[in-house]
PDB file of N, CA and C in Angstrom:
ATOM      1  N   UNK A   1      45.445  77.172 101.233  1.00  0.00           N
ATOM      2  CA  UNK A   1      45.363  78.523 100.724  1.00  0.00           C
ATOM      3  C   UNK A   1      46.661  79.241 101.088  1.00  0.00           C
ATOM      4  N   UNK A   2      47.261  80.356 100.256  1.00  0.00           N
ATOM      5  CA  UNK A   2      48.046  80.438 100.321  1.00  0.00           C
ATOM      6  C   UNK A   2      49.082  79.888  99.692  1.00  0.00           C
ATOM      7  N   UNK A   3      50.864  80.722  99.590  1.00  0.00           N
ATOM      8  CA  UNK A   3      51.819  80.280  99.515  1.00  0.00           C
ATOM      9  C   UNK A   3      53.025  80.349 100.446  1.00  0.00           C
ATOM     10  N   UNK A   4      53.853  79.325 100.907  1.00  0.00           N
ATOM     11  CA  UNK A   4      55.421  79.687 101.392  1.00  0.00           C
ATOM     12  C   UNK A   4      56.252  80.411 100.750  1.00  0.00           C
ATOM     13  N   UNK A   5      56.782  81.729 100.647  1.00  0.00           N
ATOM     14  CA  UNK A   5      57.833  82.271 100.486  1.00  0.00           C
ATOM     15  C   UNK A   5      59.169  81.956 101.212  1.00  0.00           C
ATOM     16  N   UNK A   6      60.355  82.365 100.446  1.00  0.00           N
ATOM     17  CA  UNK A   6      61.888  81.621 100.928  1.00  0.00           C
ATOM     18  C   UNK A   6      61.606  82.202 102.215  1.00  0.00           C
ATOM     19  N   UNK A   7      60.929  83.684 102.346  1.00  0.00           N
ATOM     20  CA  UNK A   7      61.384  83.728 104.203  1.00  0.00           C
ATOM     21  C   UNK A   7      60.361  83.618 104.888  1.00  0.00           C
ATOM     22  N   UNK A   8      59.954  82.837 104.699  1.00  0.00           N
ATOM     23  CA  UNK A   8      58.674  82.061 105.787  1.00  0.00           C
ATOM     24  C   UNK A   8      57.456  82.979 105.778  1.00  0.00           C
ATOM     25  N   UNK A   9      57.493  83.603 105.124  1.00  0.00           N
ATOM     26  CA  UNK A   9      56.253  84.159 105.054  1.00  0.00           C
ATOM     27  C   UNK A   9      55.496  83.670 104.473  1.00  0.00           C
ATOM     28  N   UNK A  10      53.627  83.891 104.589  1.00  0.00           N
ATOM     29  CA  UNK A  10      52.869  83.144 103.896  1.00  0.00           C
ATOM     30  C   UNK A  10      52.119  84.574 102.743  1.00  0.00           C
ATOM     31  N   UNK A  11      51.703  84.056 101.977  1.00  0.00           N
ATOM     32  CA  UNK A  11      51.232  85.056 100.885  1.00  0.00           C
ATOM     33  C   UNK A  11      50.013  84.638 100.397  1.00  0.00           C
ATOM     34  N   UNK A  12      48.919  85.356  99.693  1.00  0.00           N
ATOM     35  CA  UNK A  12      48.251  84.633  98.895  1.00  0.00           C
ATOM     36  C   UNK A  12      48.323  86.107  97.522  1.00  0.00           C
ATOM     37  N   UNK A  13      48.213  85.208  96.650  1.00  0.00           N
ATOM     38  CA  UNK A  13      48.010  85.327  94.901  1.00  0.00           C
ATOM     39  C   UNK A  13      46.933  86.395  94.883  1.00  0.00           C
ATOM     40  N   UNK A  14      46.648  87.328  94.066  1.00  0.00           N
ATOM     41  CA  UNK A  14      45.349  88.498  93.889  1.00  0.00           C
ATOM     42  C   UNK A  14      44.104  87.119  93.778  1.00  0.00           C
ATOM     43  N   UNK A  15      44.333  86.259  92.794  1.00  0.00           N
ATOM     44  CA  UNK A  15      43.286  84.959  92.390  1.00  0.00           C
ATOM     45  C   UNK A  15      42.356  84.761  93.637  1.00  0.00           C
ATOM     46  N   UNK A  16      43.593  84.265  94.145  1.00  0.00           N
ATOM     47  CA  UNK A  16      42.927  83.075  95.704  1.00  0.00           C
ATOM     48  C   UNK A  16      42.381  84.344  96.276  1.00  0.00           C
ATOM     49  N   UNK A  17      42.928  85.609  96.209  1.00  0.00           N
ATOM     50  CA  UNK A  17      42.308  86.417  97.514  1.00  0.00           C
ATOM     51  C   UNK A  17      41.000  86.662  96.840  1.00  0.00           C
ATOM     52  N   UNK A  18      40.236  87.296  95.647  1.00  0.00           N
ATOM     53  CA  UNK A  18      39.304  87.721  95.025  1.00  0.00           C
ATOM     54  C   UNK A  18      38.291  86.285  94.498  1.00  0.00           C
ATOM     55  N   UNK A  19      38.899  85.674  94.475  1.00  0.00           N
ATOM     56  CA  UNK A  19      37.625  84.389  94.212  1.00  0.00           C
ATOM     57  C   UNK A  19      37.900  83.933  95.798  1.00  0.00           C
ATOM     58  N   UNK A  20      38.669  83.332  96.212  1.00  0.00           N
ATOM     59  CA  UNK A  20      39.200  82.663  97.371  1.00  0.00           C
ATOM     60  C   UNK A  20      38.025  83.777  99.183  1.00  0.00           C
ATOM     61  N   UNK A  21      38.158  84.833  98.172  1.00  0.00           N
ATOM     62  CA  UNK A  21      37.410  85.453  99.853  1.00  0.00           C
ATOM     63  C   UNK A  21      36.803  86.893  99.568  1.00  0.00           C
ATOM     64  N   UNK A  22      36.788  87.850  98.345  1.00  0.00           N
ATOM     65  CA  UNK A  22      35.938  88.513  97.909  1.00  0.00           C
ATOM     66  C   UNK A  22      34.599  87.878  97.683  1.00  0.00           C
ATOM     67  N   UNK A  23      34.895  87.320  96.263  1.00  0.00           N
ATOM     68  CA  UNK A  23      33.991  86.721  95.849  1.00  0.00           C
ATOM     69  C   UNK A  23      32.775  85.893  96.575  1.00  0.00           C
ATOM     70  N   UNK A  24      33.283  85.278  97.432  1.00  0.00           N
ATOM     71  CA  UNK A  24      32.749  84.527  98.353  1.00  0.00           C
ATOM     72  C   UNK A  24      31.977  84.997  99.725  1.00  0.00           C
ATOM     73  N   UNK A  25      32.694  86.056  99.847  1.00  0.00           N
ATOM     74  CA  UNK A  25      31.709  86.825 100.932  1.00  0.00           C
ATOM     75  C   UNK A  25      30.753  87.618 100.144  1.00  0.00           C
ATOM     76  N   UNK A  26      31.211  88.340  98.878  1.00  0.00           N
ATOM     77  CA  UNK A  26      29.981  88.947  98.366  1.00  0.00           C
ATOM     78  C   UNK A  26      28.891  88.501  98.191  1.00  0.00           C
ATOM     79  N   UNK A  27      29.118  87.314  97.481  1.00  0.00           N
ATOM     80  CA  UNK A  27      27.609  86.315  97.519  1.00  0.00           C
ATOM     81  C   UNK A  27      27.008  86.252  98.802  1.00  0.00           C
ATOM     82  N   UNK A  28      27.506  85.311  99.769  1.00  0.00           N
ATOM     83  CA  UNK A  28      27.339  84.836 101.033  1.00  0.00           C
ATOM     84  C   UNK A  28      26.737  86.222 101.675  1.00  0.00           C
ATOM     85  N   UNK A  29      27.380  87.516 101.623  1.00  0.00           N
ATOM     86  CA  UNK A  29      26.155  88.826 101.949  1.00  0.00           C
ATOM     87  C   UNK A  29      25.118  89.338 101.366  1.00  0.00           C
ATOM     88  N   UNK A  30      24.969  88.905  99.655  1.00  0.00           N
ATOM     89  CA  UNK A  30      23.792  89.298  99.285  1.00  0.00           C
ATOM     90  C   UNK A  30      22.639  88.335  99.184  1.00  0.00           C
ATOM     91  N   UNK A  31      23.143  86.799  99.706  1.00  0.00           N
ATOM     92  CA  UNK A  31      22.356  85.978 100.138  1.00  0.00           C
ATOM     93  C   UNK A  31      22.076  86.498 101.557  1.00  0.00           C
ATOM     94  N   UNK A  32      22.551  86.741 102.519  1.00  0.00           N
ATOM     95  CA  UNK A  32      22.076  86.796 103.810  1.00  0.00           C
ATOM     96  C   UNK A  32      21.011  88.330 103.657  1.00  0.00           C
ATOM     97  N   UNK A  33      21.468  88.965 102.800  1.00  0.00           N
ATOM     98  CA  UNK A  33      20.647  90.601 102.605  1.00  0.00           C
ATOM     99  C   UNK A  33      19.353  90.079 102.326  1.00  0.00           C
ATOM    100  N   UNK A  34      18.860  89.063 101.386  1.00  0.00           N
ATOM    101  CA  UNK A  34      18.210  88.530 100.500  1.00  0.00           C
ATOM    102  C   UNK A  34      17.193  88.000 101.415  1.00  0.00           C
ATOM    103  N   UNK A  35      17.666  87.302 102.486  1.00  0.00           N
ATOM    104  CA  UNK A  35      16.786  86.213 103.229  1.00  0.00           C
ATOM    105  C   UNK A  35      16.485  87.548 104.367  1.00  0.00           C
ATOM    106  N   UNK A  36      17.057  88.150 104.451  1.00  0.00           N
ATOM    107  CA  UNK A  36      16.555  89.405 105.466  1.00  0.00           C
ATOM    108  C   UNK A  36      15.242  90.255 104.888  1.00  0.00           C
ATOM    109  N   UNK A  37      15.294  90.502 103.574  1.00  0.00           N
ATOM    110  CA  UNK A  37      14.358  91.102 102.895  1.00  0.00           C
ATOM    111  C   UNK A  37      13.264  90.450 102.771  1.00  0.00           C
ATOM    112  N   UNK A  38      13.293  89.111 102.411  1.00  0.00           N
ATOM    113  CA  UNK A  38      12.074  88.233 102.169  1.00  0.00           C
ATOM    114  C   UNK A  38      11.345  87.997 104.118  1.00  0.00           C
ATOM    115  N   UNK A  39      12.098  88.198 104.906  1.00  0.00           N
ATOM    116  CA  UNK A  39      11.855  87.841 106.358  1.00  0.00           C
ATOM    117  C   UNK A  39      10.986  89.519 106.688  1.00  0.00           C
ATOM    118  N   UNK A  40      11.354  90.472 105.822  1.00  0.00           N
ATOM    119  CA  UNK A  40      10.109  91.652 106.119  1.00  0.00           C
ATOM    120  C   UNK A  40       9.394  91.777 105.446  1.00  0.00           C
ATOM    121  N   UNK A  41       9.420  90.875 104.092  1.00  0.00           N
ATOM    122  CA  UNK A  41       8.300  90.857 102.918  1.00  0.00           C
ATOM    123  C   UNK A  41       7.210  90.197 103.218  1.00  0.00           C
ATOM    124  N   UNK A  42       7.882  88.719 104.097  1.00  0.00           N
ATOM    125  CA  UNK A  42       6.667  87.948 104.202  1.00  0.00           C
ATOM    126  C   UNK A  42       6.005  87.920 105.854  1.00  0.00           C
ATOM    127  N   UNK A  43       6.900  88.799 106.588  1.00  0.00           N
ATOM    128  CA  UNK A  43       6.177  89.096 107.627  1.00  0.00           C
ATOM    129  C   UNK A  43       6.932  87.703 108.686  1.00  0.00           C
ATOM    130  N   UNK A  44       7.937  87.639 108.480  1.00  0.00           N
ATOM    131  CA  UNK A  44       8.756  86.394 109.239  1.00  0.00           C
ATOM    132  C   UNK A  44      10.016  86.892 109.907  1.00  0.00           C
ATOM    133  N   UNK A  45       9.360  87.863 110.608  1.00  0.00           N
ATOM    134  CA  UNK A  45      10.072  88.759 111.635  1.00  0.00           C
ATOM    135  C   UNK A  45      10.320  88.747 113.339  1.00  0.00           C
ATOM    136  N   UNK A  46       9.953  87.540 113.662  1.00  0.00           N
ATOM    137  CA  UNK A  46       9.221  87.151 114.494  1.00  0.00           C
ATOM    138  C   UNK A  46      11.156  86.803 115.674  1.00  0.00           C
ATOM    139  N   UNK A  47      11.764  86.187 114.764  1.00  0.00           N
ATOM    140  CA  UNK A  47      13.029  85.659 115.445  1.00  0.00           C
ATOM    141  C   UNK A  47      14.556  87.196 115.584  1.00  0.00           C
ATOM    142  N   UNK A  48      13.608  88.309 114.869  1.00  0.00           N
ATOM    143  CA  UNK A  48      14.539  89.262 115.149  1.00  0.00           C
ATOM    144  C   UNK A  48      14.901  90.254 116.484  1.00  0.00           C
ATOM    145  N   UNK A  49      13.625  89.950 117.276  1.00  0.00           N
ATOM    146  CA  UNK A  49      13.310  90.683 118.663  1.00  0.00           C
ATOM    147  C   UNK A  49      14.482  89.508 119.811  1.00  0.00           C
ATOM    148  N   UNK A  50      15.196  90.369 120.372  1.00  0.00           N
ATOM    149  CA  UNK A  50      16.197  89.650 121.282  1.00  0.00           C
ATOM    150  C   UNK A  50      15.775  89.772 122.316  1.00  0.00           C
ATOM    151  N   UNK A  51      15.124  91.160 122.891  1.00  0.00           N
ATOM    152  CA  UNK A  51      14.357  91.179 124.714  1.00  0.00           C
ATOM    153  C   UNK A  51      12.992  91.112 124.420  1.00  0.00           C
ATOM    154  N   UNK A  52      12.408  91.341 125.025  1.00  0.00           N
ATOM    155  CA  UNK A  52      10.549  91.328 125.207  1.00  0.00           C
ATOM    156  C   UNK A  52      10.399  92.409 124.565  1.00  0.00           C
ATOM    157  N   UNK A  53      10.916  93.066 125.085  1.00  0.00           N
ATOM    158  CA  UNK A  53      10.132  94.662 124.744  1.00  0.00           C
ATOM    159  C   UNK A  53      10.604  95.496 123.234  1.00  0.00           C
ATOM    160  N   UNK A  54      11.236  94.800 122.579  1.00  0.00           N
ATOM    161  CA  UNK A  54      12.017  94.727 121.335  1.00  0.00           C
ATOM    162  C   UNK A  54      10.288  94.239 120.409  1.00  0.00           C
ATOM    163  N   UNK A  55      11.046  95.299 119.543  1.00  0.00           N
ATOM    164  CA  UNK A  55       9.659  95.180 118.286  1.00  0.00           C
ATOM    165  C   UNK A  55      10.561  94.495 117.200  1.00  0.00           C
ATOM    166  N   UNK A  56       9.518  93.001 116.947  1.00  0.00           N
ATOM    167  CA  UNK A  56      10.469  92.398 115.840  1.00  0.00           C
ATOM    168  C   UNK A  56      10.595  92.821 114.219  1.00  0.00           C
ATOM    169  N   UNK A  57       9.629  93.678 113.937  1.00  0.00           N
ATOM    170  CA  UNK A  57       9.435  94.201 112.984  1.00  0.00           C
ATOM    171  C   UNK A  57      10.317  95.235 112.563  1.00  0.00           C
ATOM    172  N   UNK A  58      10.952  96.101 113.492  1.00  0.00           N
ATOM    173  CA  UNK A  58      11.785  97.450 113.349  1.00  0.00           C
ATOM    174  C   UNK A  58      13.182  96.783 113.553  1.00  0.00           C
ATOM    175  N   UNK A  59      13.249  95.483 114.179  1.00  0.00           N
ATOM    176  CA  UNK A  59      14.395  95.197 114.514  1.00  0.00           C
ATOM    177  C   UNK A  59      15.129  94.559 112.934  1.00  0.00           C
ATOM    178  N   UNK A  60      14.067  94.014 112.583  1.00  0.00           N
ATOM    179  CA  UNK A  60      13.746  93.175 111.139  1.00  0.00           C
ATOM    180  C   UNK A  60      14.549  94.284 110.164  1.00  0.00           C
ATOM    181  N   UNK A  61      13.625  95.099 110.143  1.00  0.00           N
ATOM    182  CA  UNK A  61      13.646  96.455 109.317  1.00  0.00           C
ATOM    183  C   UNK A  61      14.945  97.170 109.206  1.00  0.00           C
ATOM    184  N   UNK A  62      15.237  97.659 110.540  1.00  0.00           N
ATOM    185  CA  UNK A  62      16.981  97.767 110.704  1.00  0.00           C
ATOM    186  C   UNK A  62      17.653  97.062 110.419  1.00  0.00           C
ATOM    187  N   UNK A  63      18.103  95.612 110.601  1.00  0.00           N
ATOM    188  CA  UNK A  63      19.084  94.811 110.136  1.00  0.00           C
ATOM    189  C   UNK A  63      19.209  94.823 108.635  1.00  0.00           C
ATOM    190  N   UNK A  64      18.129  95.257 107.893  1.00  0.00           N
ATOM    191  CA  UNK A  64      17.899  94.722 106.416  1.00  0.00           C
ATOM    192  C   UNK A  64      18.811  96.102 105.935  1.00  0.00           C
ATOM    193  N   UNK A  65      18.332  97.511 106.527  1.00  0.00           N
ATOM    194  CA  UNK A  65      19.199  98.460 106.116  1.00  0.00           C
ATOM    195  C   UNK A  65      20.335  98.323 106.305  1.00  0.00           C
ATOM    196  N   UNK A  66      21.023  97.749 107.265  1.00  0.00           N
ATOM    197  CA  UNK A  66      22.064  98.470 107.755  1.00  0.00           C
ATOM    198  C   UNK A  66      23.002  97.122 107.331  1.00  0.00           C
ATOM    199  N   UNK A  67      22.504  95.785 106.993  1.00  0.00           N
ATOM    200  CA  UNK A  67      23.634  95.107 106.088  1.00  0.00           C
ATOM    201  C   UNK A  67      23.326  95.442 104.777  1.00  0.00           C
ATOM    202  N   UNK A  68      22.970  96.121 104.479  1.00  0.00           N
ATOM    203  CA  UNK A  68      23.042  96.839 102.822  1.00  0.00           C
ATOM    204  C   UNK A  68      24.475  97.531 103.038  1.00  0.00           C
ATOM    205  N   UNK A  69      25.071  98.047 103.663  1.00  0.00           N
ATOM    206  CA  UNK A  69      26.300  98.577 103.893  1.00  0.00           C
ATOM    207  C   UNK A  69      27.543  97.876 104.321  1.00  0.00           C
ATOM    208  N   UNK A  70      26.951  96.891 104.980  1.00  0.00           N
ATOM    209  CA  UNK A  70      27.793  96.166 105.750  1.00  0.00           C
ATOM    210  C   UNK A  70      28.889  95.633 104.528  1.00  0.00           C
ATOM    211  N   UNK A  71      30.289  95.796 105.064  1.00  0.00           N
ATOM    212  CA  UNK A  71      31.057  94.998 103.687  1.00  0.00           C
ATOM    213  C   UNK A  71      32.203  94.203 104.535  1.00  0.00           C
ATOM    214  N   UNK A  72      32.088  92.512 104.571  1.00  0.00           N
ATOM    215  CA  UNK A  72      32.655  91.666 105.411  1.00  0.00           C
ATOM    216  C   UNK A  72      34.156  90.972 104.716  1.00  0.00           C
ATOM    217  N   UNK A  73      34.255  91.652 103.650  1.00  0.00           N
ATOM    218  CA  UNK A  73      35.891  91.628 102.715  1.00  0.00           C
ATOM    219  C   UNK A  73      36.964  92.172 103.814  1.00  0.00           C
ATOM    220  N   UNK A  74      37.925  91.457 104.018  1.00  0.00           N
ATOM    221  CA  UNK A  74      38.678  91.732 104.668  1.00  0.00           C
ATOM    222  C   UNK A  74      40.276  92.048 103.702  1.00  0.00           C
ATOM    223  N   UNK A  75      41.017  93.101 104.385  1.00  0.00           N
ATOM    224  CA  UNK A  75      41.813  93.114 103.533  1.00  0.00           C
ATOM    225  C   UNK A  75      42.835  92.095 103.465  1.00  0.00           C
ATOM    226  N   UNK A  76      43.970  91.568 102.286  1.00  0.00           N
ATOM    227  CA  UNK A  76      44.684  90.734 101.722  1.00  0.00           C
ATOM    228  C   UNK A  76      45.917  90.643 102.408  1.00  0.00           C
ATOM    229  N   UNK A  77      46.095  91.873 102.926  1.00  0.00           N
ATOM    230  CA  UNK A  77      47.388  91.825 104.185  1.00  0.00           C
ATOM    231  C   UNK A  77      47.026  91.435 105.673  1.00  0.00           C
ATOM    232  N   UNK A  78      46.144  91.640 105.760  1.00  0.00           N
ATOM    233  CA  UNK A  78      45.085  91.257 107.186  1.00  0.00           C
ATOM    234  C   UNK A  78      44.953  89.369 107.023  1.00  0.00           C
ATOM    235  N   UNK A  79      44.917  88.988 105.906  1.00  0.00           N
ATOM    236  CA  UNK A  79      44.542  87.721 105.785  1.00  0.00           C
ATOM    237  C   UNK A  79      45.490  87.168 105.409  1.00  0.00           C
ATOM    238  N   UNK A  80      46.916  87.312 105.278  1.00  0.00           N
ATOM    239  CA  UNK A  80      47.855  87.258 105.103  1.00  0.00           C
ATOM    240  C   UNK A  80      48.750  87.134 106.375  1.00  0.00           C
ATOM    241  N   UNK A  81      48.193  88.059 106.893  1.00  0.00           N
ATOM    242  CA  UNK A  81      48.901  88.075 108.734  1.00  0.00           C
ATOM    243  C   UNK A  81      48.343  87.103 109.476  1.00  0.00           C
ATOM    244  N   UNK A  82      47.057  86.869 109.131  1.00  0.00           N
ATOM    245  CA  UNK A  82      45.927  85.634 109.805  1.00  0.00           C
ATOM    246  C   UNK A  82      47.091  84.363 109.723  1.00  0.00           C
ATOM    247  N   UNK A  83      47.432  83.964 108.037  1.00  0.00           N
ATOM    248  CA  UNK A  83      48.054  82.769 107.819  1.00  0.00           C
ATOM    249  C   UNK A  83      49.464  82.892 108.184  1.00  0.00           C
ATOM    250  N   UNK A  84      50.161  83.743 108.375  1.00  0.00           N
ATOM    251  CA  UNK A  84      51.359  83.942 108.785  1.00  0.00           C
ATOM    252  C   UNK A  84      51.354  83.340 110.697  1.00  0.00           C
ATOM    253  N   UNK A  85      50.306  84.104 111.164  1.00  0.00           N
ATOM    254  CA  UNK A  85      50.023  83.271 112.548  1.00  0.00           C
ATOM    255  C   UNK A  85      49.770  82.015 112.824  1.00  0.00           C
ATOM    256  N   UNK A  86      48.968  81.543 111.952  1.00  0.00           N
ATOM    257  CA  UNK A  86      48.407  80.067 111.741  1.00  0.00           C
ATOM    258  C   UNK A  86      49.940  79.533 111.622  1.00  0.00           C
ATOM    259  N   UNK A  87      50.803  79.820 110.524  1.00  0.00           N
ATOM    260  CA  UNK A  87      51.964  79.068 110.693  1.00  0.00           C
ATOM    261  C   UNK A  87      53.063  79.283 111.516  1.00  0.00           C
ATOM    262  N   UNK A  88      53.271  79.974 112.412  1.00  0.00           N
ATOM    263  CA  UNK A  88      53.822  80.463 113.469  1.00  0.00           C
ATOM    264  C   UNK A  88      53.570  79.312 114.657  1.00  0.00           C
ATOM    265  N   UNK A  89      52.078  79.628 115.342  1.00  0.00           N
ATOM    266  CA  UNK A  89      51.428  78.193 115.851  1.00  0.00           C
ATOM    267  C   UNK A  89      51.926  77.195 115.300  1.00  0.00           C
ATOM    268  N   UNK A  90      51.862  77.204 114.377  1.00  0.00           N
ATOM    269  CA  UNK A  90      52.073  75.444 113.522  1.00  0.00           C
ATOM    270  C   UNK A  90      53.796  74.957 114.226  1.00  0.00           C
ATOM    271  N   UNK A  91      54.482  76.140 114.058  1.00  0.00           N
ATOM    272  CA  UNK A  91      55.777  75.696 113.762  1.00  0.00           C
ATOM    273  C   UNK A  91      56.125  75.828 115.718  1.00  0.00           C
ATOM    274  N   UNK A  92      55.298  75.985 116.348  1.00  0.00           N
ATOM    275  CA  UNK A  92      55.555  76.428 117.855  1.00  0.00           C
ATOM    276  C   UNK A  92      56.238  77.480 118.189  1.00  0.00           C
ATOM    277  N   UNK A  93      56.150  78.721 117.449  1.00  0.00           N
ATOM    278  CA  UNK A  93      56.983  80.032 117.684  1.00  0.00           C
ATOM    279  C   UNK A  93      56.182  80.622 118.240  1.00  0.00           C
ATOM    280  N   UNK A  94      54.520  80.648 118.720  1.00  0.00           N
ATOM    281  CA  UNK A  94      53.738  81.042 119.037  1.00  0.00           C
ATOM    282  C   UNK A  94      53.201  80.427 120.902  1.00  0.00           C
ATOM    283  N   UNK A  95      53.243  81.129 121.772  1.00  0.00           N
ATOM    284  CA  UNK A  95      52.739  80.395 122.673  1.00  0.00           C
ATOM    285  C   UNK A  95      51.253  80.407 122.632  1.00  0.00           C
ATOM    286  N   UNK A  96      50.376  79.359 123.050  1.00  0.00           N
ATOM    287  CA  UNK A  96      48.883  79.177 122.870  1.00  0.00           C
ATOM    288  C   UNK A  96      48.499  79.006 124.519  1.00  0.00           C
ATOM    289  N   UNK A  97      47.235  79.839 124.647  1.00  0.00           N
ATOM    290  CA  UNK A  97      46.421  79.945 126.007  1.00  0.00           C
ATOM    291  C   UNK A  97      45.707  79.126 126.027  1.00  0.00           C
ATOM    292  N   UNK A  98      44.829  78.288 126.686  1.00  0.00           N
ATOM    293  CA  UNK A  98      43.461  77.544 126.415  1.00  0.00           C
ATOM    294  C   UNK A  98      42.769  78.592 127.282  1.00  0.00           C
ATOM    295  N   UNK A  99      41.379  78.736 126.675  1.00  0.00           N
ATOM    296  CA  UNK A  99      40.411  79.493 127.666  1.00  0.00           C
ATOM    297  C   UNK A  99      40.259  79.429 128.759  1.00  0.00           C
ATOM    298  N   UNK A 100      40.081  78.269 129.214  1.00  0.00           N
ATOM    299  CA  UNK A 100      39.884  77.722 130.391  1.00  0.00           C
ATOM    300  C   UNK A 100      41.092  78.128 131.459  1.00  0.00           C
ATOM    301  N   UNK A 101      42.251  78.326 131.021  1.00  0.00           N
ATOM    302  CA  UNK A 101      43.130  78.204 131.550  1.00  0.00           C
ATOM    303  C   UNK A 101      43.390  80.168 131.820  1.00  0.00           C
ATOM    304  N   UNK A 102      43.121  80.858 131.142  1.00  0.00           N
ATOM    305  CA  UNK A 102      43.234  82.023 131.378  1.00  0.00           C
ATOM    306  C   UNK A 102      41.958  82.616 131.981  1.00  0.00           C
ATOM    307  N   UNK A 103      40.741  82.000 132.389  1.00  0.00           N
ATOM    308  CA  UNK A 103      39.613  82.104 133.217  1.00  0.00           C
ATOM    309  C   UNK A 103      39.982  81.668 134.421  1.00  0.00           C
ATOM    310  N   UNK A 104      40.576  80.547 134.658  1.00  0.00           N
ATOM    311  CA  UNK A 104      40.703  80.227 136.155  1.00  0.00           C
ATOM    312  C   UNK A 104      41.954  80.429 136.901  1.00  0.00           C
ATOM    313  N   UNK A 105      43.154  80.504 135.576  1.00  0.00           N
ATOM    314  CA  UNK A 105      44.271  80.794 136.565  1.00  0.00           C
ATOM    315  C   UNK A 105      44.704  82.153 136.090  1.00  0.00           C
ATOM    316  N   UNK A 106      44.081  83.086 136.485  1.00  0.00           N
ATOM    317  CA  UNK A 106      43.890  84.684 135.972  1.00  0.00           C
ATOM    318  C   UNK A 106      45.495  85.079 137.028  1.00  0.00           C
ATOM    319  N   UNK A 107      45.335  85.036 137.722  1.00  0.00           N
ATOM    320  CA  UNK A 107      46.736  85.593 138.684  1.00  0.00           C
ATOM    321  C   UNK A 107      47.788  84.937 138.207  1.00  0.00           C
ATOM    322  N   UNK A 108      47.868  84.254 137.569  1.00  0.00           N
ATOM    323  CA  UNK A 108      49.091  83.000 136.730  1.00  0.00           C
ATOM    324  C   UNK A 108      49.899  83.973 135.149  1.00  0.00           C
ATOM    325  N   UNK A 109      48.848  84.380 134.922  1.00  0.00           N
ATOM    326  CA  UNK A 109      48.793  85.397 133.824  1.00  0.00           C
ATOM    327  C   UNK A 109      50.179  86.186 133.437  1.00  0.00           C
ATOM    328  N   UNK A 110      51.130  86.008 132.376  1.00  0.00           N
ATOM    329  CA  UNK A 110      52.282  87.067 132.470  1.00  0.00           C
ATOM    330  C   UNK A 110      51.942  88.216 131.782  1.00  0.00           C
TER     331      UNK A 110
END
């Protein structure tokens, strides 16, 4: 995904971005909206309560509203900067942490 430009930048096309990652999250959210709705229709609310004292039904109920809004499109320069990093890493212009390594050697840290 994506293209190389002469100055190393990476780009993507309106195409790739709107089928490539509009398109694709729109579905992918009004499927997940979809299976949220049928989970308070049919009373399969049961996996939405996270503590005890959490009502799975309201919790159910809320999630269903509030990804009706939710919009997981990210913008084309944002995803653009994503792949510009990816090839940065690639090319070793990037230094990389491992987790592990910034958990235990925390005082090592610049």
């Amino acid at each position: 995904m994506g293209k190389k430009m002469k100055n190393n930048t990476t780009t993507l096309n309106w195409i790739e971005y709107y089928i490539g990652h509009c398109f694709q999250t729109g579905w992918r959210e009004m499927w997940n909206n979809f299976k949220m709705w049928r989970d308070l229709i049919s009373g399969n609310y049961e996996g939405y309560a996270l503590l005890k004292e959490d009502d799975a039904y309201q919790e159910c109920y809320e999630w269903f509203w509030a990804s009706i809004n939710m919009d997981e499109c990210l913008p084309k320069e944002f995803i653009e900067h994503l792949l510009e990093l990816c090839d940065r890493i690639d090319r070793g212009e990037e230094k990389l942490y491992s987790v592990n390594m910034n958990l235990v050697n925390d005082d090592e840290r610049v």
